[in-house]
C-alpha atoms as a PDB file:
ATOM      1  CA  UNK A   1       8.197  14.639 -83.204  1.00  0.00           C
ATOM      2  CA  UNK A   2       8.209  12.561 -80.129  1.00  0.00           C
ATOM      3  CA  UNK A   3       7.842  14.384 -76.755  1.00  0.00           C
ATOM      4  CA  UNK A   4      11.111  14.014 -74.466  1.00  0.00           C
ATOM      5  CA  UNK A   5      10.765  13.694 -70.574  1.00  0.00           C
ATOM      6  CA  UNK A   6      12.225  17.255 -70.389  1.00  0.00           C
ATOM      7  CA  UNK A   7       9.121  18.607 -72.037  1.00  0.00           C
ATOM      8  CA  UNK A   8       7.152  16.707 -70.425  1.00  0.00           C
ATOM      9  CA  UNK A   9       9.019  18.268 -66.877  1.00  0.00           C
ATOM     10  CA  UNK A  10       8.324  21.620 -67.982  1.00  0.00           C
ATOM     11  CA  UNK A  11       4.708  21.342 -68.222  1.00  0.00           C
ATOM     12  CA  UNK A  12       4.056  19.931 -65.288  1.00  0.00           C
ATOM     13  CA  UNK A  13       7.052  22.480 -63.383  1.00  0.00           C
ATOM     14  CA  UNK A  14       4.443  24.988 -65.089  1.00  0.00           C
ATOM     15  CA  UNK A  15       1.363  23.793 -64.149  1.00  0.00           C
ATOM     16  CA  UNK A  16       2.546  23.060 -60.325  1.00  0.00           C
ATOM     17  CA  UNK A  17       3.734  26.729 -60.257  1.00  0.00           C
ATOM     18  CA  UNK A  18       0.024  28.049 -61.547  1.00  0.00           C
ATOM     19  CA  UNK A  19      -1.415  26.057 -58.989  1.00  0.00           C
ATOM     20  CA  UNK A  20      -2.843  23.731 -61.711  1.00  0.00           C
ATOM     21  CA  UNK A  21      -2.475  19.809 -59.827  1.00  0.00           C
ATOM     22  CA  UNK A  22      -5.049  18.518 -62.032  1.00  0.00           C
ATOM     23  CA  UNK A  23      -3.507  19.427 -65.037  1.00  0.00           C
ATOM     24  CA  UNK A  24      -0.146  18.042 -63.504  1.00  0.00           C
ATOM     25  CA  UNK A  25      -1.795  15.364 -63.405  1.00  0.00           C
ATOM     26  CA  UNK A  26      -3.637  15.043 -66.653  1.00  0.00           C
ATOM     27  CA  UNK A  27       0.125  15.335 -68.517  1.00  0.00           C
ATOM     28  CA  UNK A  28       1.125  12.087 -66.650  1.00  0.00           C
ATOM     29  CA  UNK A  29      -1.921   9.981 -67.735  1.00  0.00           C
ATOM     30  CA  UNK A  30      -1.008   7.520 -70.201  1.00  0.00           C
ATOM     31  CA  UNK A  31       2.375   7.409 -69.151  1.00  0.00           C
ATOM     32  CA  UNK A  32       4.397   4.361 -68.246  1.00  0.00           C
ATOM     33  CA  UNK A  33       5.328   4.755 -64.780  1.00  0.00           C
ATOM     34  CA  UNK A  34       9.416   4.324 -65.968  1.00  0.00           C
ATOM     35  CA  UNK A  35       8.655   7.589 -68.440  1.00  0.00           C
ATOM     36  CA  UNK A  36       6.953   9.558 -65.086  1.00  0.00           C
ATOM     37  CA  UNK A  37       9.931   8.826 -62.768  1.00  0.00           C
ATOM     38  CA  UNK A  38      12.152  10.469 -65.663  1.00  0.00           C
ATOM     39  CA  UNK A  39      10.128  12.981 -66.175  1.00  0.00           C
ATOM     40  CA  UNK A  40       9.456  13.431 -62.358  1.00  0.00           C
ATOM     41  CA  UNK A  41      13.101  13.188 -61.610  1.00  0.00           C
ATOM     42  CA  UNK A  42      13.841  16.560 -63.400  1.00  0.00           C
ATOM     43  CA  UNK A  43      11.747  18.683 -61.301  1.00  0.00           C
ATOM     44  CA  UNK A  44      12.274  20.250 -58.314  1.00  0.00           C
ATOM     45  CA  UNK A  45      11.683  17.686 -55.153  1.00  0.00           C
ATOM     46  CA  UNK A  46       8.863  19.188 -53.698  1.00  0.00           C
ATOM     47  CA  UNK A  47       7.204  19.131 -57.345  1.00  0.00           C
ATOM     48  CA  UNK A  48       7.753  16.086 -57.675  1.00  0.00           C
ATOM     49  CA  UNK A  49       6.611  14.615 -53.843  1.00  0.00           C
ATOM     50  CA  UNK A  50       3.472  16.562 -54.762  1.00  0.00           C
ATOM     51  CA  UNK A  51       2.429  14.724 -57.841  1.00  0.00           C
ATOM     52  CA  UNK A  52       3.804  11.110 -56.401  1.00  0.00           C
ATOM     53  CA  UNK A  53       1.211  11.087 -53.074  1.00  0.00           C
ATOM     54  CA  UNK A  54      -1.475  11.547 -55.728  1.00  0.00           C
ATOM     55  CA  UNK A  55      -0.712   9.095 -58.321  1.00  0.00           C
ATOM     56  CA  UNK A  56      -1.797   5.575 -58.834  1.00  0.00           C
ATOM     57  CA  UNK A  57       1.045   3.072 -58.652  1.00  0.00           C
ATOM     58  CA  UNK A  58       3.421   5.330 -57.124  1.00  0.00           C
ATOM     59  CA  UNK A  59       4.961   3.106 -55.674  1.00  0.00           C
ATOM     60  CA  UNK A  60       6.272   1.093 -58.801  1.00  0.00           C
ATOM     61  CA  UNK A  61       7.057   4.932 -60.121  1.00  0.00           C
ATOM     62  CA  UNK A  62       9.192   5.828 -57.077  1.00  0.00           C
ATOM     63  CA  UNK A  63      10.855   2.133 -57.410  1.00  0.00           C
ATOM     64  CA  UNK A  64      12.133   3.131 -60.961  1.00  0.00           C
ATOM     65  CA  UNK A  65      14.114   6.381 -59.605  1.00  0.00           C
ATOM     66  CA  UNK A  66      17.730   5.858 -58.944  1.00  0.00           C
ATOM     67  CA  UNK A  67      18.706   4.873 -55.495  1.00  0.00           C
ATOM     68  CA  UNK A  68      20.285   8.841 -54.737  1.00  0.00           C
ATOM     69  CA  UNK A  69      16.868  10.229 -56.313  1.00  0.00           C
ATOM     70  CA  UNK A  70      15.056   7.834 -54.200  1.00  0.00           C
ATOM     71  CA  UNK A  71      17.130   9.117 -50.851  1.00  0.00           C
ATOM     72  CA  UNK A  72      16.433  13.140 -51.890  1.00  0.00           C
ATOM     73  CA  UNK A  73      12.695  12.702 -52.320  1.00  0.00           C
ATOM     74  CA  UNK A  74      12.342  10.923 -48.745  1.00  0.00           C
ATOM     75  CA  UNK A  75      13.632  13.661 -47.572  1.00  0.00           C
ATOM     76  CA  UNK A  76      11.368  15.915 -48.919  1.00  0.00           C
ATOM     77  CA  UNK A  77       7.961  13.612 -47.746  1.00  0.00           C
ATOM     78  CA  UNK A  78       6.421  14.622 -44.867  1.00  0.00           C
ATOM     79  CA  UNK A  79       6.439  11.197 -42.400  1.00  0.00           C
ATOM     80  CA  UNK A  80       3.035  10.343 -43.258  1.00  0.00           C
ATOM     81  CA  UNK A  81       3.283  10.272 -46.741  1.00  0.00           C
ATOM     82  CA  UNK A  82       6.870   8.533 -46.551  1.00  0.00           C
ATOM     83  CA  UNK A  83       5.280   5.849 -44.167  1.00  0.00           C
ATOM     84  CA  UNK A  84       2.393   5.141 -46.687  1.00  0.00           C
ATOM     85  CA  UNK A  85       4.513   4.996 -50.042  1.00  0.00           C
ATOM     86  CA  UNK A  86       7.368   2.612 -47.905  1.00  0.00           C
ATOM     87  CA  UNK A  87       3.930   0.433 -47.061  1.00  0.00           C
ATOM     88  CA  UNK A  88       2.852   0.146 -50.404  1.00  0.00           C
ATOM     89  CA  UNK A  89       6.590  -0.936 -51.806  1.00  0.00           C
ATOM     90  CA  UNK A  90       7.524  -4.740 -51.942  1.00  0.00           C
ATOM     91  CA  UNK A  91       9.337  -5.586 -48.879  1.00  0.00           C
ATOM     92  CA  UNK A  92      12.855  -5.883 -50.707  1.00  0.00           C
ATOM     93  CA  UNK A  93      12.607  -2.852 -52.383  1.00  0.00           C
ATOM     94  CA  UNK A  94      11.328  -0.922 -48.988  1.00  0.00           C
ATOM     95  CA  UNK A  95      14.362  -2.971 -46.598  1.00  0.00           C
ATOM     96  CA  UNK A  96      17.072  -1.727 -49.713  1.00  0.00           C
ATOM     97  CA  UNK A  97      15.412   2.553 -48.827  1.00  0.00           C
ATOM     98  CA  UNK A  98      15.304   1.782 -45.628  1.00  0.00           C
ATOM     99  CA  UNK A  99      19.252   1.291 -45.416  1.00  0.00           C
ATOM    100  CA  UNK A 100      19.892   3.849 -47.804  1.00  0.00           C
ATOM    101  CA  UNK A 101      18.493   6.513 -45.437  1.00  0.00           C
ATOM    102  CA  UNK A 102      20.238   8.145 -42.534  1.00  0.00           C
ATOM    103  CA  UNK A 103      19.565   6.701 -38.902  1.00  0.00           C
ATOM    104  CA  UNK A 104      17.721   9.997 -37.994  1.00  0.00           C
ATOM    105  CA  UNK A 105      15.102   9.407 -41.221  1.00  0.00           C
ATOM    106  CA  UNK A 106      15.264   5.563 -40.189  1.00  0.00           C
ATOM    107  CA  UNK A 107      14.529   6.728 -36.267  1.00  0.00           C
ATOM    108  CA  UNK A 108      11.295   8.749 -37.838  1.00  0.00           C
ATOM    109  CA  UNK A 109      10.023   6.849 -40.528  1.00  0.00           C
ATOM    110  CA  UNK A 110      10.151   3.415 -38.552  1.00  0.00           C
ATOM    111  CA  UNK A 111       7.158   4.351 -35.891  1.00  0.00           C
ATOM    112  CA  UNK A 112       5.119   5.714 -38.456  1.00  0.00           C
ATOM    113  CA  UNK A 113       4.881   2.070 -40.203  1.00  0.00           C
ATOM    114  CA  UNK A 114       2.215  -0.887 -39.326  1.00  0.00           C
ATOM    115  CA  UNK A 115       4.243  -3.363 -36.974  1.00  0.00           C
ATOM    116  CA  UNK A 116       4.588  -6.298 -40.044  1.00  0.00           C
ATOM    117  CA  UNK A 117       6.404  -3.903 -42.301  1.00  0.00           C
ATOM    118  CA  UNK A 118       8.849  -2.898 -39.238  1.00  0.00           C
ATOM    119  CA  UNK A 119       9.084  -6.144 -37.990  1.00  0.00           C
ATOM    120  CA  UNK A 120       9.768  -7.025 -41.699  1.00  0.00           C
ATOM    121  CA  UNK A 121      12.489  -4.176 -42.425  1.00  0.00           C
ATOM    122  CA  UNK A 122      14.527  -5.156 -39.443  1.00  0.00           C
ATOM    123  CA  UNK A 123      14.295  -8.882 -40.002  1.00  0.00           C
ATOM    124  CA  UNK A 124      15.775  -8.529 -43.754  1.00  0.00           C
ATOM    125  CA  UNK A 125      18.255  -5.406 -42.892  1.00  0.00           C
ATOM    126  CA  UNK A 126      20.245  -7.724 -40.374  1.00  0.00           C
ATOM    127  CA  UNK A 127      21.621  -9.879 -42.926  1.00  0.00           C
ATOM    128  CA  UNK A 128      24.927  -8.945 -44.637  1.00  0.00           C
ATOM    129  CA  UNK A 129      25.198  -7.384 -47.805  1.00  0.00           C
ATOM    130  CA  UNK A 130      25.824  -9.640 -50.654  1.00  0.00           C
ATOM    131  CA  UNK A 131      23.914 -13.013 -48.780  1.00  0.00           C
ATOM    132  CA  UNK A 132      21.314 -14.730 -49.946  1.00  0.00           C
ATOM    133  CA  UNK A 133      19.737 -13.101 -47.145  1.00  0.00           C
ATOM    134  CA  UNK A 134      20.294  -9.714 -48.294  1.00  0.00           C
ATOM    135  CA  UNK A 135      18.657 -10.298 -51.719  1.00  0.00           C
ATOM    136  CA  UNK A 136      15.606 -12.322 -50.261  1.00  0.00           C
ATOM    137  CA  UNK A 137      12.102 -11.229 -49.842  1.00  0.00           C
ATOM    138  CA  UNK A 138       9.603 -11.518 -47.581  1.00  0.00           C
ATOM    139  CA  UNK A 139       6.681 -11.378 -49.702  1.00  0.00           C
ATOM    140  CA  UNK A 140       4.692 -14.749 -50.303  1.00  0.00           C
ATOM    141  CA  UNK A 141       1.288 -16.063 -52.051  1.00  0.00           C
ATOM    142  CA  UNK A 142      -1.064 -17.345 -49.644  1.00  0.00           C
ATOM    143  CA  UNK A 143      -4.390 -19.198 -50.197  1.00  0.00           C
ATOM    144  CA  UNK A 144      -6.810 -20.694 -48.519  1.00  0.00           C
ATOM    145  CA  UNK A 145      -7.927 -24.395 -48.501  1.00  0.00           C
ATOM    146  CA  UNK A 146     -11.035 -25.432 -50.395  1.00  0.00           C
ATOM    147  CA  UNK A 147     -10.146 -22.617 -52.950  1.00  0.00           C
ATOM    148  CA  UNK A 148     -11.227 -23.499 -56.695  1.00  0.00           C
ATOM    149  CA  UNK A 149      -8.624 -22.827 -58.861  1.00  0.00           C
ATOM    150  CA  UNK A 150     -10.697 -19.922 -60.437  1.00  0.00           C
ATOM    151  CA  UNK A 151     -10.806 -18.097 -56.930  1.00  0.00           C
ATOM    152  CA  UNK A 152      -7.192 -18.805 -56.365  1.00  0.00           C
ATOM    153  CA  UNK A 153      -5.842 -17.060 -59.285  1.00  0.00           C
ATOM    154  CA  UNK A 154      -8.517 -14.186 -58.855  1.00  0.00           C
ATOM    155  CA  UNK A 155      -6.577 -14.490 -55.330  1.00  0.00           C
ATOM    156  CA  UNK A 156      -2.965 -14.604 -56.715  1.00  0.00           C
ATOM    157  CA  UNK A 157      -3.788 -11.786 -59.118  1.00  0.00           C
ATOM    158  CA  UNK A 158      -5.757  -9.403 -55.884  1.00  0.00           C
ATOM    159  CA  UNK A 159      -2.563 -10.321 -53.603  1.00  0.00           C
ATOM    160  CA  UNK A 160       0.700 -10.068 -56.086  1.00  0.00           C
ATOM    161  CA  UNK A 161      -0.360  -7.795 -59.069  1.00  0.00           C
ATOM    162  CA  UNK A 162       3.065  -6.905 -59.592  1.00  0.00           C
ATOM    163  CA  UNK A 163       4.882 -10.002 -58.736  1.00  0.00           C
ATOM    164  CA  UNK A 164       7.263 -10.957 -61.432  1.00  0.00           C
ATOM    165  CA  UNK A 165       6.646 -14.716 -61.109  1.00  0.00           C
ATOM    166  CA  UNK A 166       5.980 -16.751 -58.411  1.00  0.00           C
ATOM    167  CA  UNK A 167       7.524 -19.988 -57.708  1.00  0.00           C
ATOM    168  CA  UNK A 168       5.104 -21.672 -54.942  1.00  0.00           C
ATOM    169  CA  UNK A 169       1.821 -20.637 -53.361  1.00  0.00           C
ATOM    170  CA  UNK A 170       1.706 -21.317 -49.888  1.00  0.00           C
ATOM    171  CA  UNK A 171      -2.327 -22.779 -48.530  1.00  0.00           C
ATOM    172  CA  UNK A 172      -2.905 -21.257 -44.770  1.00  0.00           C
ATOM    173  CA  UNK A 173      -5.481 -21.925 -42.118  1.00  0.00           C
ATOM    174  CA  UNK A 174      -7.173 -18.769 -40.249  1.00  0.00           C
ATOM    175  CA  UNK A 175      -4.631 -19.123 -37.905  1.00  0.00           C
ATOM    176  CA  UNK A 176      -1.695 -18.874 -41.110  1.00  0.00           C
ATOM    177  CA  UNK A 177      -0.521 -22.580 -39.637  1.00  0.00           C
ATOM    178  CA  UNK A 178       1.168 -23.752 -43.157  1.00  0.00           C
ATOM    179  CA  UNK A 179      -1.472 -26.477 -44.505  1.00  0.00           C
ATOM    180  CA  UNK A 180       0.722 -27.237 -47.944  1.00  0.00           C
ATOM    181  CA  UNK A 181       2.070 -25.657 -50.677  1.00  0.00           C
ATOM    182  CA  UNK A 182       1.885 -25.423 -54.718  1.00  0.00           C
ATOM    183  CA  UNK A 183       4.693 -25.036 -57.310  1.00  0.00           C
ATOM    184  CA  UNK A 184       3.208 -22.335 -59.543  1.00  0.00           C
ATOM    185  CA  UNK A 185       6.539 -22.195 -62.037  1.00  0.00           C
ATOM    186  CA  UNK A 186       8.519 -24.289 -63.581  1.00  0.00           C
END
């Protein structure tokens, strides 16, 4: 007998209503962060908030909720915690939130972001929906001149550990002046 994401919801709606976090916790280990965001999307918000701002890779668990479960939760996340999960998401993925949210969450959750990922959600929210623009990211591989190739895939792997595939590493100076680029994919 297999163990559904509905069980697995009321043990940790349980747990959080003991005041047991750890053993929240504990059920979710092992987990693949797709089951967690099913199982996470059956509690109640504020359950669920609780248990994201303390688990690794939440933000690859919060990217697997549906976009209206996505919306709900921000609600519930105090600023702070809001700002640091949108930080941690891949700039395409934290541009598509960012327009799903009202202007008065927008209005609050931009100052509490580093400049870059403002700078970077206003620069991809301009373009129109359905451009190439609109389904672009911003996020690049970078590395540094003189690198062996050992250090620049330790590099790749440190910078994009969730990166799909990429298609070209770009090699900067200190200054990020554009020195050359790599194909990485064919």
């Amino acid at each position: 007998m297999s163990i559904t994401h509905e069980d697995i919801a009321l043990v940790l709606s349980a747990a959080l209503h003991n005041d047991q976090l750890d053993e929240a916790l504990d059920a979710l280990k092992g987990l693949r962060p797709v089951d967690i965001a099913d199982a996470l999307e059956l509690v109640a918000p504020e359950q669920a908030w609780r248990l994201l701002e303390r688990l690794p890779g939440r933000a690859e668990i919060y990217a697997y909720f549906d976009a209206d479960e996505q919306v709900r939760l921000a609600r519930e996340f105090p600023r702070a915690t809001l700002a640091r999960l949108v930080g941690e998401m891949p700039a395409d993925e934290r541009t598509d939130l960012f327009k799903r949210l009202d202007p008065k969450q927008q209005n609050e959750l931009l100052p509490a972001l580093a400049q870059a990922e403002r700078e970077d959600i206003r620069r991809l929210s301009s373009y129109e929906e359905g451009t190439a623009g609109a389904l672009m990211t911003s996020d690049y591989a970078m590395l540094k001149p003189g690198m062996t190739v050992a250090q620049a895939l330790a590099s790749l792997r440190h910078e994009a550990p969730d990166a799909e595939t990429i298609y070209q590493s770009y090699v900067i100076d200190d200054e990020r002046r554009l020195l050359g680029w790599y194909p990485c994919a064919t």
